[in-house]
C-alpha atoms as a PDB file:
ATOM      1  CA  UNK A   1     103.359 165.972  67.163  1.00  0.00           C
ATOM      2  CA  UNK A   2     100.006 164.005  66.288  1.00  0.00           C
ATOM      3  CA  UNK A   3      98.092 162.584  69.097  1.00  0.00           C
ATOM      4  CA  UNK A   4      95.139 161.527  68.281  1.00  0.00           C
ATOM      5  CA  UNK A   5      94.218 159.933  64.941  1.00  0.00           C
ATOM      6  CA  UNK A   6      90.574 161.721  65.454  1.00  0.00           C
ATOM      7  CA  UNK A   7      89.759 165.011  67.157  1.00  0.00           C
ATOM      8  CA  UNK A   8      86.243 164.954  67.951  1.00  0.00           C
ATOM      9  CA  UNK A   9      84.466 168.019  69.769  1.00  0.00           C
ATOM     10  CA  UNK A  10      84.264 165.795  72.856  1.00  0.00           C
ATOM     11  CA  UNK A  11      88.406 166.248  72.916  1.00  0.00           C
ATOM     12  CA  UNK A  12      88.148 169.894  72.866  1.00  0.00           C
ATOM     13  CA  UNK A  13      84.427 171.082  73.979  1.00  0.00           C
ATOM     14  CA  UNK A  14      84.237 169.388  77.682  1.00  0.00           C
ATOM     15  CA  UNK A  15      86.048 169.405  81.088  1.00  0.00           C
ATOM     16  CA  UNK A  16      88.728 166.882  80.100  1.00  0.00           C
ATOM     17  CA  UNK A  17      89.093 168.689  76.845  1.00  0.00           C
ATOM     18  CA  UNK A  18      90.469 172.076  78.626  1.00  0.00           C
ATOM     19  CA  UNK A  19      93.605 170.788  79.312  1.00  0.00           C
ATOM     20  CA  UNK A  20      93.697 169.835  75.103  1.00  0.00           C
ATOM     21  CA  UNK A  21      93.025 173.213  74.580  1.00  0.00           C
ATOM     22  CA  UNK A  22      95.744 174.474  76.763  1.00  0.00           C
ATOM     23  CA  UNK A  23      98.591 172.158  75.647  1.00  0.00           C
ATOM     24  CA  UNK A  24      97.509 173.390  72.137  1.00  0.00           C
ATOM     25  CA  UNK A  25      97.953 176.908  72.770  1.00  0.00           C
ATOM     26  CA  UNK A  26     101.468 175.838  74.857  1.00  0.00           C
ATOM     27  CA  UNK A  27     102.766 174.376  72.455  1.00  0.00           C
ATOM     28  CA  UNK A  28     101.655 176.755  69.610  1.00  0.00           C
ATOM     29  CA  UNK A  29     103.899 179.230  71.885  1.00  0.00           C
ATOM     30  CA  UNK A  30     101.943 182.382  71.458  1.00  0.00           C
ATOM     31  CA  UNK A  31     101.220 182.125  75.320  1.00  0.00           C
ATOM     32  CA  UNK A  32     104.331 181.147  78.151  1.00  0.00           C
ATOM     33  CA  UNK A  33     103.698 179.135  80.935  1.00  0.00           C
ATOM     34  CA  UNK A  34     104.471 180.582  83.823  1.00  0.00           C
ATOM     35  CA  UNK A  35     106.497 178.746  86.370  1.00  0.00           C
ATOM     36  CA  UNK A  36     104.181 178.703  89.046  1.00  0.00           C
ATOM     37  CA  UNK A  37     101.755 177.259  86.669  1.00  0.00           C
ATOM     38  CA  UNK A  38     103.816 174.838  85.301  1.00  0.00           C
ATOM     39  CA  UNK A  39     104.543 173.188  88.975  1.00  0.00           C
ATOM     40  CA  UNK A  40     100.929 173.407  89.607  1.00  0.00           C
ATOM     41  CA  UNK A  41      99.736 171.753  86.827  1.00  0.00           C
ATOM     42  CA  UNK A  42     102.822 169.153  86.798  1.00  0.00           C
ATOM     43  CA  UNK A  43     101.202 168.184  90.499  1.00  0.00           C
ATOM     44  CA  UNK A  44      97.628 168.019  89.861  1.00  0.00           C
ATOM     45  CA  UNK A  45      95.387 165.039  88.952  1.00  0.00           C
ATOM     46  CA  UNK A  46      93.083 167.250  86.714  1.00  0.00           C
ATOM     47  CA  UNK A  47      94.679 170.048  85.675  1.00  0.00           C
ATOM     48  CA  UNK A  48      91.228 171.372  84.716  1.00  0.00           C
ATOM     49  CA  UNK A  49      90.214 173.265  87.462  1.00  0.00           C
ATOM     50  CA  UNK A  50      94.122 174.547  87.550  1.00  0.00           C
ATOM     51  CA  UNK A  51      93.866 176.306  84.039  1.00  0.00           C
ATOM     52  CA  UNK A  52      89.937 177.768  84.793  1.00  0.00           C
ATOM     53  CA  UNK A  53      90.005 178.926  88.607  1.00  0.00           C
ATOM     54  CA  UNK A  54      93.854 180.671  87.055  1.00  0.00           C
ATOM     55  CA  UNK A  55      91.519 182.331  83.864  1.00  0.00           C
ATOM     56  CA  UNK A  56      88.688 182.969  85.813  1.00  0.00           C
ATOM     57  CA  UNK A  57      91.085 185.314  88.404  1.00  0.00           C
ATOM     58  CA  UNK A  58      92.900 186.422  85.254  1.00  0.00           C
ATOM     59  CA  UNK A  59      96.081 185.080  86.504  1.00  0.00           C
ATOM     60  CA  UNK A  60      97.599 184.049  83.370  1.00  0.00           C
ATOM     61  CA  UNK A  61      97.504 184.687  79.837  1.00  0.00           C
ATOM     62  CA  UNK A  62      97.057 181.567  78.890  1.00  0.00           C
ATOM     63  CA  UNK A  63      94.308 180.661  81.152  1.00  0.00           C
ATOM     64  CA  UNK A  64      92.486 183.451  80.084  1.00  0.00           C
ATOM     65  CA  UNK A  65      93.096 182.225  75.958  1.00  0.00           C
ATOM     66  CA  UNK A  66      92.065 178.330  77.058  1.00  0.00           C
ATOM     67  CA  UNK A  67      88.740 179.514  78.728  1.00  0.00           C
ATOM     68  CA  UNK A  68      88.213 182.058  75.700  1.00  0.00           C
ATOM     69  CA  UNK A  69      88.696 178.865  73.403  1.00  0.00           C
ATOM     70  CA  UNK A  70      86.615 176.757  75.213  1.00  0.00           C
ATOM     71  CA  UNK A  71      83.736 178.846  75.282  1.00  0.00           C
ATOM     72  CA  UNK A  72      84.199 179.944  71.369  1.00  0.00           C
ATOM     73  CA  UNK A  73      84.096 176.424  70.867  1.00  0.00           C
ATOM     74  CA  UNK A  74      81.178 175.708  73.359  1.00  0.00           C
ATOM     75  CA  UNK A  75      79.203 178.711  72.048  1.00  0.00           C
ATOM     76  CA  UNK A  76      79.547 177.059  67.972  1.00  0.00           C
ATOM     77  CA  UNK A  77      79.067 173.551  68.785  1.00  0.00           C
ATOM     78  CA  UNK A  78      75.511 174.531  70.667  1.00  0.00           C
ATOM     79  CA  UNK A  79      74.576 176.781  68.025  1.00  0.00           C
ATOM     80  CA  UNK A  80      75.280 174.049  65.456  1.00  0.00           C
ATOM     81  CA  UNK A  81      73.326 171.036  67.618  1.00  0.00           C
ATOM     82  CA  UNK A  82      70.726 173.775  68.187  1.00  0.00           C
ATOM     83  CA  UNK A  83      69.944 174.049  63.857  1.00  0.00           C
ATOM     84  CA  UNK A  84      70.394 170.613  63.714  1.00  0.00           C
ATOM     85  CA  UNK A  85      67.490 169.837  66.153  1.00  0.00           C
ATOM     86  CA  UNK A  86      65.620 173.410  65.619  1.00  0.00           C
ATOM     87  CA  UNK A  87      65.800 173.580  69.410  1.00  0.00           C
ATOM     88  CA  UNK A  88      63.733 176.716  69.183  1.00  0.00           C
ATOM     89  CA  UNK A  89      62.419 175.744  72.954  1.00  0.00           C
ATOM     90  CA  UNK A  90      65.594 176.548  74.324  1.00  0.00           C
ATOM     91  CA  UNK A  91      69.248 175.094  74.988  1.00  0.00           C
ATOM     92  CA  UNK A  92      69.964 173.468  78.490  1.00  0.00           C
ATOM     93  CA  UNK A  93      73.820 173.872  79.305  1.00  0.00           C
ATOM     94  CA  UNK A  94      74.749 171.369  82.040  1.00  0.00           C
ATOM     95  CA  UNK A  95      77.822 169.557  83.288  1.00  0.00           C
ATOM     96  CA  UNK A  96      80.725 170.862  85.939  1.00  0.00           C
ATOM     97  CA  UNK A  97      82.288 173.393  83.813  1.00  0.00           C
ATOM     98  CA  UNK A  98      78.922 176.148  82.686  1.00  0.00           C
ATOM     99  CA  UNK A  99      77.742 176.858  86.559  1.00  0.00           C
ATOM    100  CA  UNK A 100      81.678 177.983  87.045  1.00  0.00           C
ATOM    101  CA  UNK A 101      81.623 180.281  84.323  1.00  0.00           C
ATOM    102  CA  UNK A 102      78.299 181.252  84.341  1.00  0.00           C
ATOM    103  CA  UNK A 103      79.569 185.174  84.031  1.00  0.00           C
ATOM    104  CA  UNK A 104      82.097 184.516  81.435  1.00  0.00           C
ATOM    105  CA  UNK A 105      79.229 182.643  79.001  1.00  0.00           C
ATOM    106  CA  UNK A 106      77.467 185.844  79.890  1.00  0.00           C
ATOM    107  CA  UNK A 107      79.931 188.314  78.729  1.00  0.00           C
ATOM    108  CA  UNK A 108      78.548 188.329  75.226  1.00  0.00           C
ATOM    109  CA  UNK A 109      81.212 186.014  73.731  1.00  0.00           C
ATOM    110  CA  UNK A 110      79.015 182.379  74.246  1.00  0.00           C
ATOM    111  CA  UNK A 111      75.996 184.319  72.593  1.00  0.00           C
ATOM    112  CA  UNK A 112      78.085 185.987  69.716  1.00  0.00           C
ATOM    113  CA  UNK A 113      79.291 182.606  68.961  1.00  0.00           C
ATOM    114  CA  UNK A 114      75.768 180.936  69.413  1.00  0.00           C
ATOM    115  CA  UNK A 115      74.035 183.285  67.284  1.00  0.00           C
ATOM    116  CA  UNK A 116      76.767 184.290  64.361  1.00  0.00           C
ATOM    117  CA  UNK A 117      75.377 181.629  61.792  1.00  0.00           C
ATOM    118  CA  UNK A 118      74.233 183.774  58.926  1.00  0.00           C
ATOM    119  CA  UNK A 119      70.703 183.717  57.961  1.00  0.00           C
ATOM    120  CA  UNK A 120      70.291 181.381  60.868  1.00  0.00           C
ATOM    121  CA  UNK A 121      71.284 184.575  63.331  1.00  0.00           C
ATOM    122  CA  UNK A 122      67.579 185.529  63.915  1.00  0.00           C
ATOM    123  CA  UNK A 123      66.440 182.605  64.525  1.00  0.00           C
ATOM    124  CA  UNK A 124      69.525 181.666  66.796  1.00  0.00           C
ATOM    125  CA  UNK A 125      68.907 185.110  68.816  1.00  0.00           C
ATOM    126  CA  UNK A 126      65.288 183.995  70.286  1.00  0.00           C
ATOM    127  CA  UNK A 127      66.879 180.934  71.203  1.00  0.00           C
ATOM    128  CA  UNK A 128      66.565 180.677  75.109  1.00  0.00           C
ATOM    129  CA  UNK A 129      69.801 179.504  76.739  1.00  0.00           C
ATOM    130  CA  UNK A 130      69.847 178.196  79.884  1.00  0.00           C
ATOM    131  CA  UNK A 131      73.020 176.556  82.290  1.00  0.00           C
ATOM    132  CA  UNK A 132      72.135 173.802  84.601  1.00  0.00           C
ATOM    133  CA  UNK A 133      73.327 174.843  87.939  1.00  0.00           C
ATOM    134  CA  UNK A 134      72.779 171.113  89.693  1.00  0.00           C
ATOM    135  CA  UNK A 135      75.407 168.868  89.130  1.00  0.00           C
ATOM    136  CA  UNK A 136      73.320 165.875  90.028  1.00  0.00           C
ATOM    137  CA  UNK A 137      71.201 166.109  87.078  1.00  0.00           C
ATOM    138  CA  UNK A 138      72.955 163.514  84.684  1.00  0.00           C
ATOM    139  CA  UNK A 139      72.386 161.426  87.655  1.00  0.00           C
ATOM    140  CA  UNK A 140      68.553 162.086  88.152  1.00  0.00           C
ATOM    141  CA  UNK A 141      68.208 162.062  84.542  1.00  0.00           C
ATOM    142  CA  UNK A 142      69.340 158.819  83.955  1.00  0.00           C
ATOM    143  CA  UNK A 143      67.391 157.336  86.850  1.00  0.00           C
ATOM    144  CA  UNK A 144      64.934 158.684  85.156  1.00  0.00           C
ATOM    145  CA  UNK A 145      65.435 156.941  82.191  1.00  0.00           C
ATOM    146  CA  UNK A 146      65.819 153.592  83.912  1.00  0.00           C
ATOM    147  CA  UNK A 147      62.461 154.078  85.634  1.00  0.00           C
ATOM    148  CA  UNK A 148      60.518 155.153  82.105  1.00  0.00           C
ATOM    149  CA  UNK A 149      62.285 151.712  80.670  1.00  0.00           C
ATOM    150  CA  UNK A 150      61.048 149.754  83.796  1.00  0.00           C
ATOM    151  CA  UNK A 151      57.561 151.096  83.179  1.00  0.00           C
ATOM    152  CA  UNK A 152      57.911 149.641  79.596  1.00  0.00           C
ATOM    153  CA  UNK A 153      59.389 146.727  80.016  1.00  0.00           C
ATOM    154  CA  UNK A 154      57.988 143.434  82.039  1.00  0.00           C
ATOM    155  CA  UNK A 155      59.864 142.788  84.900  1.00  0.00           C
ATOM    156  CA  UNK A 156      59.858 141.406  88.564  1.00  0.00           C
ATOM    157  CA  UNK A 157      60.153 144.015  90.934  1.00  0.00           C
ATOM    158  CA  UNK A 158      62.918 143.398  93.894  1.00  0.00           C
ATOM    159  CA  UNK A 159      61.533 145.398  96.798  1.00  0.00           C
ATOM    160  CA  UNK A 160      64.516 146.393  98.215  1.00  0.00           C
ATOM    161  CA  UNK A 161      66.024 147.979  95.522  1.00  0.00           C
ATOM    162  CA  UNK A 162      62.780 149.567  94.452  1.00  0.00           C
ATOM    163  CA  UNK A 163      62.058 150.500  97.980  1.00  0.00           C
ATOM    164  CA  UNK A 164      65.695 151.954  98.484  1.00  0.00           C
ATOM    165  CA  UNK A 165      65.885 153.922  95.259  1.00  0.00           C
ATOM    166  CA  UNK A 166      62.723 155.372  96.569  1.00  0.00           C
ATOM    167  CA  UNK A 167      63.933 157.030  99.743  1.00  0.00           C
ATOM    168  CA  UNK A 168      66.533 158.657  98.371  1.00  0.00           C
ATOM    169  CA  UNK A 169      65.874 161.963  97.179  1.00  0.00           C
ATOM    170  CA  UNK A 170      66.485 161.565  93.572  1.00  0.00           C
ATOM    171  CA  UNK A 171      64.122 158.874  93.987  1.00  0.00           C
ATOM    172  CA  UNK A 172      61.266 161.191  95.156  1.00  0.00           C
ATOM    173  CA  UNK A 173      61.943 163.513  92.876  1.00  0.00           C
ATOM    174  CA  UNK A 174      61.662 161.187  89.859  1.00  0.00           C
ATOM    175  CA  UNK A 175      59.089 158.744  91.446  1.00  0.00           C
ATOM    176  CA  UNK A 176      56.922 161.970  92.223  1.00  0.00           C
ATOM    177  CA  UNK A 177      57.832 162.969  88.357  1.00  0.00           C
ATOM    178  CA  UNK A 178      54.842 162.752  86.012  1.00  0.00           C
ATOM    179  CA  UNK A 179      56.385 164.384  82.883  1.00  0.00           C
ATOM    180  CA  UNK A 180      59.723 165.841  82.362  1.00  0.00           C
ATOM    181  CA  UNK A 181      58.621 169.718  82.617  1.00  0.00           C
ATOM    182  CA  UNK A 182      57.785 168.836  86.451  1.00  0.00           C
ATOM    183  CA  UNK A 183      61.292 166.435  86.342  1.00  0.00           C
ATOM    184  CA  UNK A 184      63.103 170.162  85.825  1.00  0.00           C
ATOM    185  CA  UNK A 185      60.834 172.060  88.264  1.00  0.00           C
ATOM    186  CA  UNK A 186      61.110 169.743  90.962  1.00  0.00           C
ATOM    187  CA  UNK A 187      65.091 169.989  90.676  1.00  0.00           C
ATOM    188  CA  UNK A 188      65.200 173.459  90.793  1.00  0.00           C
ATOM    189  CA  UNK A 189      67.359 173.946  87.242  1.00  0.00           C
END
């Protein structure tokens, strides 16, 4: 049954894309769902955590196959951004899912996929690769954004919102920022 008229990586290679995954490999029927499953996921909001906290305890077969996917996926869709870009500084995983499987993009499979792209391997391989444990940083980087376009642009400053932005602490971080090297230090990723 077609879905979507486009599948994009975004459907497949994020959070919200899990549960894609795991309705694929459902309804492909090479893994059952098991009943317990079923009534949990029939229940939940975001079946997302669901499917991962169930593969990460090894709970069900299919869990285990959705995460495996997921991280295939993950593992060739960095790897081909990374040659695109010649990221040879490094590769900055962030978002919810990486810091909760941290050990599974560990295990070898991530890098095997990562660094399997012919006589781009060696390269690939000195590749740094690091996951973003703060979940806050999409937030503090797009403050940071705003403030770099503020400095740019001409505007009339509103006090309080300046002067509120600065006292929270994404504001001191960013405010206190003067390049983003000391942006990453200063949140701890």
């Amino acid at each position: 049954e077609e879905r979507l008229s486009h599948v994009s990586f975004e459907r497949v290679c994020s959070g919200s894309g899990i549960p894609n995954l795991y309705n694929f490999l459902k309804e492909d029927g090479r893994y059952p769902e098991p009943a317990w499953l079923h009534d949990q996921l029939a229940q939940a909001d975001d079946p997302t955590p669901i499917i991962v906290t169930a593969a990460l305890n090894q709970k069900a077969d299919i869990c285990v196959a959705t995460l495996n996917l997921f991280i295939d996926i993950l593992g060739n869709e960095c790897s081909n951004m990374a040659v695109k870009v010649l990221s040879t500084g490094g590769l900055y995983l962030a978002g919810g899912i990486p810091p909760r499987i941290l050990t599974q993009l560990q295990d070898g499979r991530f890098l095997h996929q990562f660094t399997d792209k012919g006589r781009f391997s060696p390269m690939m391989a000195d590749i740094p690769i690091h996951v973003i444990l703060n979940r806050q940083i999409g937030l503090y980087g797009a403050a940071y954004q705003g403030l770099e376009t503020m400095k740019k642009e001409p505007h009339t400053p509103n006090k309080t919102t300046e002067k509120t932005f600065q006292d929270t602490d994404a504001g001191k971080n960013i405010v206190d920022a003067k390049d983003k090297k000391v942006l990453f230090e200063k949140l701890n990723i």
